[in-house]
Protein backbone atom coordinates (compact mmCIF):
# COMPACT_ATOMS: atom_id res chain seq x y z
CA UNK A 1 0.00 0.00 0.00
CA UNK A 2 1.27 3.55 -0.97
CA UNK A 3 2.34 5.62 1.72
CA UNK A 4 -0.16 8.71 0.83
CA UNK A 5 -3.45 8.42 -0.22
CA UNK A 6 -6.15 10.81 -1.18
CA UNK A 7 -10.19 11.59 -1.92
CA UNK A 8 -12.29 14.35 -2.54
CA UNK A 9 -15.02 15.00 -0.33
CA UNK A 10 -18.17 17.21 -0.16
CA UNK A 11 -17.81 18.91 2.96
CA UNK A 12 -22.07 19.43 4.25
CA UNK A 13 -20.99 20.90 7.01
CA UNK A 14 -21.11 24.53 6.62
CA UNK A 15 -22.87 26.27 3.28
CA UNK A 16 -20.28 29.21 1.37
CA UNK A 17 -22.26 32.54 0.38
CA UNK A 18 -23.45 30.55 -2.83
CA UNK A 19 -25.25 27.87 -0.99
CA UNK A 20 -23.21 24.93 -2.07
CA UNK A 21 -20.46 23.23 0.01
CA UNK A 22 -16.62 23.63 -0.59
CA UNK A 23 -14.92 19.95 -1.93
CA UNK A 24 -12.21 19.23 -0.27
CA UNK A 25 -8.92 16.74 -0.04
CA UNK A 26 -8.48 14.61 2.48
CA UNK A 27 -4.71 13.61 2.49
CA UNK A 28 -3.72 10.47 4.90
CA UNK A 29 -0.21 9.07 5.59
CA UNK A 30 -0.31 5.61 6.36
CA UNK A 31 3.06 5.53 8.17
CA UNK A 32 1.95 8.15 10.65
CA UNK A 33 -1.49 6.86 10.67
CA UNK A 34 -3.30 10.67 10.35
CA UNK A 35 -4.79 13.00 7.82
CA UNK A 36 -5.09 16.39 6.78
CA UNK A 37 -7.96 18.29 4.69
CA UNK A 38 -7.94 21.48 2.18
CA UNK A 39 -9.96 23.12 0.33
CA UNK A 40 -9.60 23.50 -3.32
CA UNK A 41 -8.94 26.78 -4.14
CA UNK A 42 -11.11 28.52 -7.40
CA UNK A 43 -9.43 27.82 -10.33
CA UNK A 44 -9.86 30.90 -12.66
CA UNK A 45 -12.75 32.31 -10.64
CA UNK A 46 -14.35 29.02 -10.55
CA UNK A 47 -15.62 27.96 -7.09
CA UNK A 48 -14.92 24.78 -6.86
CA UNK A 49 -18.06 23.65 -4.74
CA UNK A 50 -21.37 21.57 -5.41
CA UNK A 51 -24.73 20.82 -3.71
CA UNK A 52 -24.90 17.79 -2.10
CA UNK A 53 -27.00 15.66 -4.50
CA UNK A 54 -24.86 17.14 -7.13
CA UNK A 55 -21.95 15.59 -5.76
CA UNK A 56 -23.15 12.06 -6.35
CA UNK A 57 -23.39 13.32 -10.16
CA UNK A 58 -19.99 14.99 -10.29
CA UNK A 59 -17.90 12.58 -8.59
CA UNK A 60 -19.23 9.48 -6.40
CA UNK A 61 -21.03 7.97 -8.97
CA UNK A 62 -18.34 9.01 -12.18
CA UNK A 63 -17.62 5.85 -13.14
CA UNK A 64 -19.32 3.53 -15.33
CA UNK A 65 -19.14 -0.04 -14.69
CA UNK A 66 -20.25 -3.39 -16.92
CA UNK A 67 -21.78 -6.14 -15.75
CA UNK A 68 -18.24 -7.27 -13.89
CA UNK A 69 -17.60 -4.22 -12.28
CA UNK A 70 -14.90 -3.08 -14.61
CA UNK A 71 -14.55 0.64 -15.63
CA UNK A 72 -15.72 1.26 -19.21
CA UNK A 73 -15.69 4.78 -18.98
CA UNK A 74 -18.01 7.75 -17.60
CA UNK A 75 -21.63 8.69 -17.03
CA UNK A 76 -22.36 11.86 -18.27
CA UNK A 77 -23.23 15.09 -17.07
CA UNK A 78 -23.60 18.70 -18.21
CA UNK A 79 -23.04 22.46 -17.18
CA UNK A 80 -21.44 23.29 -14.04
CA UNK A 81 -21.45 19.42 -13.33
CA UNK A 82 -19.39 18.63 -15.74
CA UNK A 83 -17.53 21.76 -15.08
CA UNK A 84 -16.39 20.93 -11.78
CA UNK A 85 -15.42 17.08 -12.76
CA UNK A 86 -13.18 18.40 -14.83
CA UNK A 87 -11.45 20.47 -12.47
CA UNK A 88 -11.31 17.87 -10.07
CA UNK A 89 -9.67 15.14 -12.62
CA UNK A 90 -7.01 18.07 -13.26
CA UNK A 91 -6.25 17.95 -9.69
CA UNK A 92 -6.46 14.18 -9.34
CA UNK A 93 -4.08 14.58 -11.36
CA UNK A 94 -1.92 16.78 -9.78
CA UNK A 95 -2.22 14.84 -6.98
CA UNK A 96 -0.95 12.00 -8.63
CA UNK A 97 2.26 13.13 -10.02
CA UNK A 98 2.76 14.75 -6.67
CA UNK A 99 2.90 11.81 -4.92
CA UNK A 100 4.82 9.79 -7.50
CA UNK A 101 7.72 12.30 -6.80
CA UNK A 102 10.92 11.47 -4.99
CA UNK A 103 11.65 12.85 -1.47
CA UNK A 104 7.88 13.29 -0.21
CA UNK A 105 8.43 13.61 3.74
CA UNK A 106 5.09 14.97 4.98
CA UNK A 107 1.46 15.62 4.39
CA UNK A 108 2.00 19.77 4.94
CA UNK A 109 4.82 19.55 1.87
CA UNK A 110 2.01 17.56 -0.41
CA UNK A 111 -0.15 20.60 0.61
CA UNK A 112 2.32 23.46 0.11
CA UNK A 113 3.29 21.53 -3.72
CA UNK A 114 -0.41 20.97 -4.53
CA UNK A 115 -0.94 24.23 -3.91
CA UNK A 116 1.72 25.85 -5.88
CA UNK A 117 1.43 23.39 -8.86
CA UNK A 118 2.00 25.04 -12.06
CA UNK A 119 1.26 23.58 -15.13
CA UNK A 120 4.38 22.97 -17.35
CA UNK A 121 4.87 24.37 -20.81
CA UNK A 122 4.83 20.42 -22.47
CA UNK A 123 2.50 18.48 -24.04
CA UNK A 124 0.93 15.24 -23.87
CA UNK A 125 2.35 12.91 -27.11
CA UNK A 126 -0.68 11.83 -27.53
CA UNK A 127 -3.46 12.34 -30.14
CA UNK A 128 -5.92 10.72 -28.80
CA UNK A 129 -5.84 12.87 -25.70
CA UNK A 130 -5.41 15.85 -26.89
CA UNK A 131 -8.91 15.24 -29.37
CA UNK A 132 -10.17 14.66 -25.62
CA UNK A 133 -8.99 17.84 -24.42
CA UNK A 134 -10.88 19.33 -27.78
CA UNK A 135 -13.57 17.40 -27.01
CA UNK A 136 -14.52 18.61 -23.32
CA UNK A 137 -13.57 21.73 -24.11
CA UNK A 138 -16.42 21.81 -27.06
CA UNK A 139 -19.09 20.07 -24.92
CA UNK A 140 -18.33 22.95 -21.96
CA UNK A 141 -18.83 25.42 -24.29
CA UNK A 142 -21.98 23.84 -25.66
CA UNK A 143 -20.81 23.61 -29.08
CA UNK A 144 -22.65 19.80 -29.46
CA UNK A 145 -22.17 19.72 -33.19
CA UNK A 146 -18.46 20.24 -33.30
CA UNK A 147 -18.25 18.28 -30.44
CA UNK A 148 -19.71 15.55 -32.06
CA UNK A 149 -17.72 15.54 -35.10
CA UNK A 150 -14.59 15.77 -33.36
CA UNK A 151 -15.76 12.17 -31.49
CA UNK A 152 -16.18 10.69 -34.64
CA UNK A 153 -12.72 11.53 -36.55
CA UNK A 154 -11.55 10.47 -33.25
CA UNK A 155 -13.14 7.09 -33.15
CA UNK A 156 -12.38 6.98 -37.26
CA UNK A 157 -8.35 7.54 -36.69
CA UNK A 158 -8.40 5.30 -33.48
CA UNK A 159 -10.54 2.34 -35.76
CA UNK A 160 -7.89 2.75 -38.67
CA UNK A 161 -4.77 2.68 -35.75
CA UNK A 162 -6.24 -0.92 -34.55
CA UNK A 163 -6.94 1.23 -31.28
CA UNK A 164 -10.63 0.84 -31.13
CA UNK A 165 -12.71 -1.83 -28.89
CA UNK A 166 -16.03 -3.20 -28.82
CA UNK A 167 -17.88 -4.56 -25.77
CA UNK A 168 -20.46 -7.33 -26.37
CA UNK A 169 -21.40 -7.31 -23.03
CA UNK A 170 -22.78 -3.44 -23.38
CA UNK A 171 -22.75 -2.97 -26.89
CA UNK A 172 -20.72 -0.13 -26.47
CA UNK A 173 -17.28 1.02 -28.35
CA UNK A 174 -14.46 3.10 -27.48
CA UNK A 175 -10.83 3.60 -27.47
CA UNK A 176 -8.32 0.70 -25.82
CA UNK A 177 -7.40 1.99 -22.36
CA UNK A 178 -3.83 3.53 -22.44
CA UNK A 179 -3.79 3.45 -26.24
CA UNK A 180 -1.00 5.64 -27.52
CA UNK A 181 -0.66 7.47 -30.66
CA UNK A 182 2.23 9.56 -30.86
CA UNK A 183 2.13 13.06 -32.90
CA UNK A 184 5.62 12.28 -34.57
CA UNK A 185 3.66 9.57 -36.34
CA UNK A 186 1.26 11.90 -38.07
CA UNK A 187 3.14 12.17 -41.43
CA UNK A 188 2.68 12.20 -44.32
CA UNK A 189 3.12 8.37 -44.89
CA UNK A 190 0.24 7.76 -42.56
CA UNK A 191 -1.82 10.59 -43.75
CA UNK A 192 -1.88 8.90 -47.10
CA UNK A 193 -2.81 5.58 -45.85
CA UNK A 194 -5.37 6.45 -43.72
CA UNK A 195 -7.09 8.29 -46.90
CA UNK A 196 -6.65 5.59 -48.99
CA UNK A 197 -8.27 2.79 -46.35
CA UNK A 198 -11.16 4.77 -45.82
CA UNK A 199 -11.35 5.86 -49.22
CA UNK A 200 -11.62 2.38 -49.84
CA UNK A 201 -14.83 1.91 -47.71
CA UNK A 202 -16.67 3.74 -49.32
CA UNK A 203 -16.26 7.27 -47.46
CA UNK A 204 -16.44 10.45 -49.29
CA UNK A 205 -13.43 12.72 -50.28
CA UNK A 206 -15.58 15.28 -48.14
CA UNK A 207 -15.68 13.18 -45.13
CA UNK A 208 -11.81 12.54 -45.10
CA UNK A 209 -11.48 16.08 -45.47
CA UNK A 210 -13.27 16.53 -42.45
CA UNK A 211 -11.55 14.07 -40.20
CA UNK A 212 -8.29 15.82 -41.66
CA UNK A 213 -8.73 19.01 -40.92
CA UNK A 214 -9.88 17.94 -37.17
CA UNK A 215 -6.75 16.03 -37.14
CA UNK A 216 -4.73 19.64 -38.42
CA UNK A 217 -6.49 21.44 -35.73
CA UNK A 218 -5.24 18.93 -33.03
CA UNK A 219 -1.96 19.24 -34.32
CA UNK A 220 -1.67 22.84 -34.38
CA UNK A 221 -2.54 22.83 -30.96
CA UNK A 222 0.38 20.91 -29.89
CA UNK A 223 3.39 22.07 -32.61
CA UNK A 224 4.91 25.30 -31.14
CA UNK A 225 5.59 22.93 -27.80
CA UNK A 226 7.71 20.95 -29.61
CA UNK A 227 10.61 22.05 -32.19
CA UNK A 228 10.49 18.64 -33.80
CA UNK A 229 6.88 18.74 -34.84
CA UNK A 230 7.08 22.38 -36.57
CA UNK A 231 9.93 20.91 -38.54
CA UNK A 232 8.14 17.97 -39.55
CA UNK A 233 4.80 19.60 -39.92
CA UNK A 234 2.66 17.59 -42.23
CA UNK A 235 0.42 19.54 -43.53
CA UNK A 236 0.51 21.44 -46.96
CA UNK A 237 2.10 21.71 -49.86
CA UNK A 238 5.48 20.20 -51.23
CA UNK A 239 7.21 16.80 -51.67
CA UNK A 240 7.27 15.69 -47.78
CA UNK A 241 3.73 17.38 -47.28
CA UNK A 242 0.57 15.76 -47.19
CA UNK A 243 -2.28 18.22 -48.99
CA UNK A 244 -6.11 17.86 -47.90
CA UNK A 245 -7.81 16.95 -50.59
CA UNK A 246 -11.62 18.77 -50.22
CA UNK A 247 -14.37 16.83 -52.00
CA UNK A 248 -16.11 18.63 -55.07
CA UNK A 249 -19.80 19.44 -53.87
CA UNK A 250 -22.01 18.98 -56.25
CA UNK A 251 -24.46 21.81 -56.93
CA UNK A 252 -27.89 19.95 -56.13
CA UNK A 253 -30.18 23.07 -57.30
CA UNK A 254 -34.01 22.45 -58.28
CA UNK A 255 -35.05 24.27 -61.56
CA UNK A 256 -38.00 26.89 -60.69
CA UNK A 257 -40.45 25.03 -62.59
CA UNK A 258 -39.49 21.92 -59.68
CA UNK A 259 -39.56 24.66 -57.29
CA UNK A 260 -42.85 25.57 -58.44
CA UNK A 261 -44.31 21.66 -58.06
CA UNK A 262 -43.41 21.96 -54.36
CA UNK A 263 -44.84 25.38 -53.44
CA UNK A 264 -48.61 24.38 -55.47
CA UNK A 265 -48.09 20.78 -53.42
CA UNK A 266 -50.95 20.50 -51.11
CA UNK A 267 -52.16 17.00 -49.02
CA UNK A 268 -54.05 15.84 -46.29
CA UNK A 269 -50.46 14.27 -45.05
CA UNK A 270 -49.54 16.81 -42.43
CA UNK A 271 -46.05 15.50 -42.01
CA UNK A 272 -45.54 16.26 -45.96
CA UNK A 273 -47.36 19.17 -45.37
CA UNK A 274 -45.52 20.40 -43.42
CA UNK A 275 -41.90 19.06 -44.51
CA UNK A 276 -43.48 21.46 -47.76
CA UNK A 277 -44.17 24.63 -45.97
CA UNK A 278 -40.63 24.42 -43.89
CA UNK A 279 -38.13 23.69 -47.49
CA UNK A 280 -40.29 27.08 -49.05
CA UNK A 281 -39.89 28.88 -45.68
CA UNK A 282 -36.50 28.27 -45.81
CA UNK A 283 -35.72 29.01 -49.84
CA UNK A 284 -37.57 32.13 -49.51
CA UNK A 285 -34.90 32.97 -46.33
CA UNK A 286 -31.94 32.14 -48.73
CA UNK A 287 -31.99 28.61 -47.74
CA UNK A 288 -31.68 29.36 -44.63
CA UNK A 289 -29.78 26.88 -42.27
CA UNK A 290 -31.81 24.54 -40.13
CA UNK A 291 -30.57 25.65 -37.09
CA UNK A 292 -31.26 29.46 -37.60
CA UNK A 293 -34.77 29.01 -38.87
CA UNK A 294 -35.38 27.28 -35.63
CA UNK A 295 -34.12 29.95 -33.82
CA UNK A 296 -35.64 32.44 -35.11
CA UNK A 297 -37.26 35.22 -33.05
CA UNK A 298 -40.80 37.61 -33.05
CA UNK A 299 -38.04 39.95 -32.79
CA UNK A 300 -36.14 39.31 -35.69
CA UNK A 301 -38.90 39.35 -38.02
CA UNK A 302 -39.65 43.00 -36.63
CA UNK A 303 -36.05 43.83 -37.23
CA UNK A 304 -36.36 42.53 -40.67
CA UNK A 305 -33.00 40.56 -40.05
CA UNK A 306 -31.18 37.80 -38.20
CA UNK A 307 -27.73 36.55 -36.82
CA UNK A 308 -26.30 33.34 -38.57
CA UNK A 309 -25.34 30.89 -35.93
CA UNK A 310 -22.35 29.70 -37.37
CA UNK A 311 -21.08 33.46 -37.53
CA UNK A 312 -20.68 33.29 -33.67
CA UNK A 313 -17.84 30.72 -34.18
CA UNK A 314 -16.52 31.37 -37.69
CA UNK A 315 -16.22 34.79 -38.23
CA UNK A 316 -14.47 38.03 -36.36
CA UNK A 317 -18.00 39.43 -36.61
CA UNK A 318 -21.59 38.80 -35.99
CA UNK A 319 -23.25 37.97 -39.76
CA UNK A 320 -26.76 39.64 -40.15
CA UNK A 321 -28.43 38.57 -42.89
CA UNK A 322 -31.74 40.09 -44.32
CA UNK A 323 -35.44 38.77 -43.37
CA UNK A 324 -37.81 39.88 -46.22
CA UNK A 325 -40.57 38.25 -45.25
CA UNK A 326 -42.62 37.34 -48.53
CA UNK A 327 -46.46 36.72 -48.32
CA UNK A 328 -46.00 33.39 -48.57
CA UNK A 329 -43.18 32.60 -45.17
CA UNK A 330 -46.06 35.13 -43.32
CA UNK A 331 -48.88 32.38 -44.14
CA UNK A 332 -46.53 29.59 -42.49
CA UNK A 333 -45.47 31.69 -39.60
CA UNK A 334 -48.96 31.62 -39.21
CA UNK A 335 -49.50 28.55 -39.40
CA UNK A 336 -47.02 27.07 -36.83
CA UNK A 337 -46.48 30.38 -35.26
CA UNK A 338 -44.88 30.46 -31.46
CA UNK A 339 -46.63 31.91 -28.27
CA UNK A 340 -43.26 32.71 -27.07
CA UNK A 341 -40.14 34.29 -28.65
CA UNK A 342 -39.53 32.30 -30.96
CA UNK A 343 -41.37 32.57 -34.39
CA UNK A 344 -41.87 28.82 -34.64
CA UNK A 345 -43.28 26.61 -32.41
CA UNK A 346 -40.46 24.05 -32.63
CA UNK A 347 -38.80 25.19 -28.99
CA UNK A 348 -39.76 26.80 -25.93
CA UNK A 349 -38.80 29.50 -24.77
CA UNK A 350 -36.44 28.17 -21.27
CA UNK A 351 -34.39 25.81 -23.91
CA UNK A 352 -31.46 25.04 -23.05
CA UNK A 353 -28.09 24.44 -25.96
CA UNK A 354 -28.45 20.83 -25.34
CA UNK A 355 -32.14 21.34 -25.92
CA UNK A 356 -31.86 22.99 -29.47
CA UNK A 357 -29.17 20.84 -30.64
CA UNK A 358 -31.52 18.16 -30.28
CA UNK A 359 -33.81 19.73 -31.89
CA UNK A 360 -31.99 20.40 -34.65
CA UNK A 361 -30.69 17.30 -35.05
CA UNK A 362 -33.91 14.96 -34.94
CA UNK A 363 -35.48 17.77 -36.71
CA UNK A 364 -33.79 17.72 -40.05
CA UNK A 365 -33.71 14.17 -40.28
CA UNK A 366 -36.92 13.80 -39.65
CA UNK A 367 -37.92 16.97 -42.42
CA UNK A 368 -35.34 14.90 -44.66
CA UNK A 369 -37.31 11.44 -44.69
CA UNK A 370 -40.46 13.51 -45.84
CA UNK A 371 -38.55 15.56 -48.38
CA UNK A 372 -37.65 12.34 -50.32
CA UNK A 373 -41.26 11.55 -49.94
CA UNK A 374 -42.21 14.39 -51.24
CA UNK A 375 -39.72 14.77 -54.48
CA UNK A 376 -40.95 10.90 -54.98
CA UNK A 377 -44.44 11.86 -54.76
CA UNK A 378 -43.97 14.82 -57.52
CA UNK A 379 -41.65 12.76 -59.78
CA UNK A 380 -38.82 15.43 -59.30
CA UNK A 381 -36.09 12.17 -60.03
CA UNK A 382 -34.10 13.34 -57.11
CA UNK A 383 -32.96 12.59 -53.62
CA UNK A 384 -34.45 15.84 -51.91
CA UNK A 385 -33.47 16.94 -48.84
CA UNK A 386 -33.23 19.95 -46.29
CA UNK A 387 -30.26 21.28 -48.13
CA UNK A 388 -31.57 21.98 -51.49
CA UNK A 389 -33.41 24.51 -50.42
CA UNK A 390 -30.15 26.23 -50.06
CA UNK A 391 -28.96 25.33 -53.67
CA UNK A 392 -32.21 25.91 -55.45
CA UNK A 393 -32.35 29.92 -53.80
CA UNK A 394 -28.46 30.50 -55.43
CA UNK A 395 -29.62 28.84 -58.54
CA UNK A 396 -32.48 30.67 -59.11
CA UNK A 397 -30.93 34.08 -58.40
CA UNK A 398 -27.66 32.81 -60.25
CA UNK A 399 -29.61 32.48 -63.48
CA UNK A 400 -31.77 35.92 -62.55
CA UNK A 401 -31.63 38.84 -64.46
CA UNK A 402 -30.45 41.53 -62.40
CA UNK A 403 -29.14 39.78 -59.36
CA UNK A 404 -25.55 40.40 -58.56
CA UNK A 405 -23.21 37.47 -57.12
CA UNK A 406 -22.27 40.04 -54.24
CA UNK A 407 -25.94 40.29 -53.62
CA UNK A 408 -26.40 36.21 -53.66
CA UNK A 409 -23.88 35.84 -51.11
CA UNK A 410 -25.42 38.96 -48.66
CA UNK A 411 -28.66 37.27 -48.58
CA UNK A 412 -26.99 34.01 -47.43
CA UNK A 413 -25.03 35.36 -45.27
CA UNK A 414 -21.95 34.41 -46.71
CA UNK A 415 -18.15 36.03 -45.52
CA UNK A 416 -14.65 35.22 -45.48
CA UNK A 417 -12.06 37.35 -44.52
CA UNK A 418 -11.39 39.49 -47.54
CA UNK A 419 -15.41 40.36 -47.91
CA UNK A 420 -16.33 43.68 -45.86
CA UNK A 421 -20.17 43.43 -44.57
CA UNK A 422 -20.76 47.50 -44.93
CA UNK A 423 -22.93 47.10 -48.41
CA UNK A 424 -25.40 44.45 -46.79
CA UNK A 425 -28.27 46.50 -46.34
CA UNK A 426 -28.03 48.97 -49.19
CA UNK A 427 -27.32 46.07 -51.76
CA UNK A 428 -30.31 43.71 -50.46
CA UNK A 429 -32.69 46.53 -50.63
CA UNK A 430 -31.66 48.09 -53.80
CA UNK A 431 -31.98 44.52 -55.48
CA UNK A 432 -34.78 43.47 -53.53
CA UNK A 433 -37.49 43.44 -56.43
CA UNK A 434 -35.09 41.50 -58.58
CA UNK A 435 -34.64 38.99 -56.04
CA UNK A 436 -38.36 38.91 -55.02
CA UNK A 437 -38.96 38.33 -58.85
CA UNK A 438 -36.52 35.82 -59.74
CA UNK A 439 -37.85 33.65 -56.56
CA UNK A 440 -41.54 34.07 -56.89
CA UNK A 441 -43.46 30.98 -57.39
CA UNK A 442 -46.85 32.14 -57.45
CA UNK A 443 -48.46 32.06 -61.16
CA UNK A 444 -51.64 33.59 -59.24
CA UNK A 445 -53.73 30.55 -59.73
């Protein structure tokens, strides 16, 4: 048995000014058969504190277990539950190297070096732990998308590595415990191979891109600690440099005469009914993403304007795009209008992230499996989903008399770095009979 051991505890005892109770260590030394506890001090203005049922969630009840009682990993929890785990596995940590150090005499010098820790300028050589790193820090920011596709190029690289496990006893997959994979073998060797294997099953040239850009960001992270890595950086162009090869889009636009099939399209089906009204709501709004048009508020529509979503992540600067409400979007509104804030019924007012990206993933997939019900049920020949209503609004106004390209991309709120937003407003509304033309679908009849 080690000399030293530690836990966290909730101490109940006495409330803070917040209401919750401090967690503390409790430090024994078996030699001298007695303990000390401290409390852990906030870590970037973070109290480090809990109620007491919250505890349970946070830290007694962390681990989860199979049918044998072996770890398989974590239960889950959000917010400032999840907040304060992490903290507390940082300081496990701590803890840990602490007491694997040489020349530990006393429980007051474990104390004095926990509490003077600093975290050294070095990396981790691992991949797979630094996606983790990624990975928390997405979910704590409530970013459950990006999140989620970081999970999966991790889970892709780990499968390709021979690194991944499945349990038949839960069903359940995940990473080998203590699996290593070493940033000095991201080169451009492996890079290669890893894009050929899973080109070979059948994944697109998109997808790969995806997991390799993931894998860039990961890398970048990790580079400047490290001379040998900026030396041998993989990425880009050259003879020892491994390019990311993004897949060619393809520009899945419906003609306005197919456009026109789906705004006449009327049924006693209200799940195609209403699959119909959202894909024209959303054309009308410049194809609007899936996400915003949930989000949408009573107060944007009296603005006459709203914020992209991905804008708050992408871009330097907030992207408004225009809301010229046509006749026909005010009929829907109408029709599945909120009581709330929100112009749509589709969430309530007190929801949370995890709430909307729910939403807005059942949501589309859902719209999506009517769409192709839908395009089968007018003989359109295609595969139609959410998306197209995005391509069929720049194809229309792309073959428009009197539509500029710099006024296409305003009114779908697209930027990059060399594109000012200053003409937004007076291009959209100089234009804005042109566009109204080019994307009206009513004959009248």
């Amino acid at each position: 048995m080690s000399r030293f051991t530690f836990n966290f505890y909730n101490d109940i005892r006495k409330p803070l000014k917040s209401g919750l109770f401090s967690i503390k260590v409790n430090l024994y030394d078996a030699h001298e058969k007695r303990g000390i506890n401290f409390t852990i001090k906030k870590v970037k203005g973070i109290e480090v504190s809990c109620s007491k049922n919250d505890w349970k969630d946070i830290w007694v009840n962390k681990d989860k277990k199979n049918n044998f009682g072996e770890v398989v990993g974590e239960t889950t929890v959000h917010g400032h539950k999840n907040e304060i785990r992490t903290i507390l596995k940082i300081k496990e940590d701590i803890l840990n190297d602490i007491l694997s150090s040489e020349g530990i005499l006393s429980l007051d010098s474990i104390k004095k070096d926990f509490y003077n820790h600093t975290q050294p300028n070095s990396f981790v050589d691992n991949v797979y732990l630094e996606f983790e790193k990624i990975i928390n820090e997405l979910n704590d920011a409530q970013r459950y998308k990006s999140r989620n596709t970081y999970r999966t190029t991790l889970n892709n690289i780990a499968k390709y590595n021979n690194d991944f496990k499945y349990s038949r006893i839960q069903g359940e997959s995940g990473l080998i415990k203590g699996a290593l994979f070493r940033f000095t073998e991201v080169n451009k060797t492996w890079l290669e191979g890893y894009e050929r294997t899973r080109s070979r099953e059948g994944l697109s040239k998109g997808s790969i891109a995806l997991d390799m850009r993931n894998l860039r960001v990961v890398y970048n992270r990790v580079k400047t600690k490290d001379p040998f890595l900026e030396e041998k950086y993989p990425f880009g162009t050259g003879a020892n440099k491994y390019s990311i090869k993004e897949g060619t889009a393809r520009n899945q636009g419906l003609s306005k005469e197919d456009m026109k099939k789906i705004f006449k399209y009327d049924s006693e089906n209200t799940y195609l009914v209403r699959a119909r009204d959202v894909f024209i709501f959303a054309y009308y709004g410049g194809g609007m993403n899936w996400k915003d048009l949930i989000l949408l508020t009573q107060e944007d529509a009296e603005n006459e304007y709203f914020v992209r979503n991905k804008s708050k992540f992408t871009t330097k600067k907030e992207v408004h795009v225009p809301l010229n409400l046509t006749p026909e979007q005010r009929r829907i509104i109408k029709k599945y209008e909120g009581k709330g804030k929100y112009l749509f019924s589709f969430l309530n007012d007190d929801a949370t992230e995890l709430d909307i990206f729910k939403k807005q993933e059942s949501g589309v997939k859902n719209l999506n499996e009517q769409l192709k019900k839908l395009s089968k049920e007018l003989g359109l020949g295609v595969n139609l989903t959410y998306g197209w209503s995005r391509h069929s609004f720049a194809t229309n106004l792309h073959t428009a008399d009197g539509v500029s390209e710099k006024s296409i991309q305003e009114a779908m709120g697209h930027t990059d770095a060399k594109t000012t937003r200053r003409y937004i407003d007076t291009l959209i509304k100089k234009e804005s009979d042109s566009i109204n033309q080019a994307l009206d679908l009513d004959d009248g009849d």
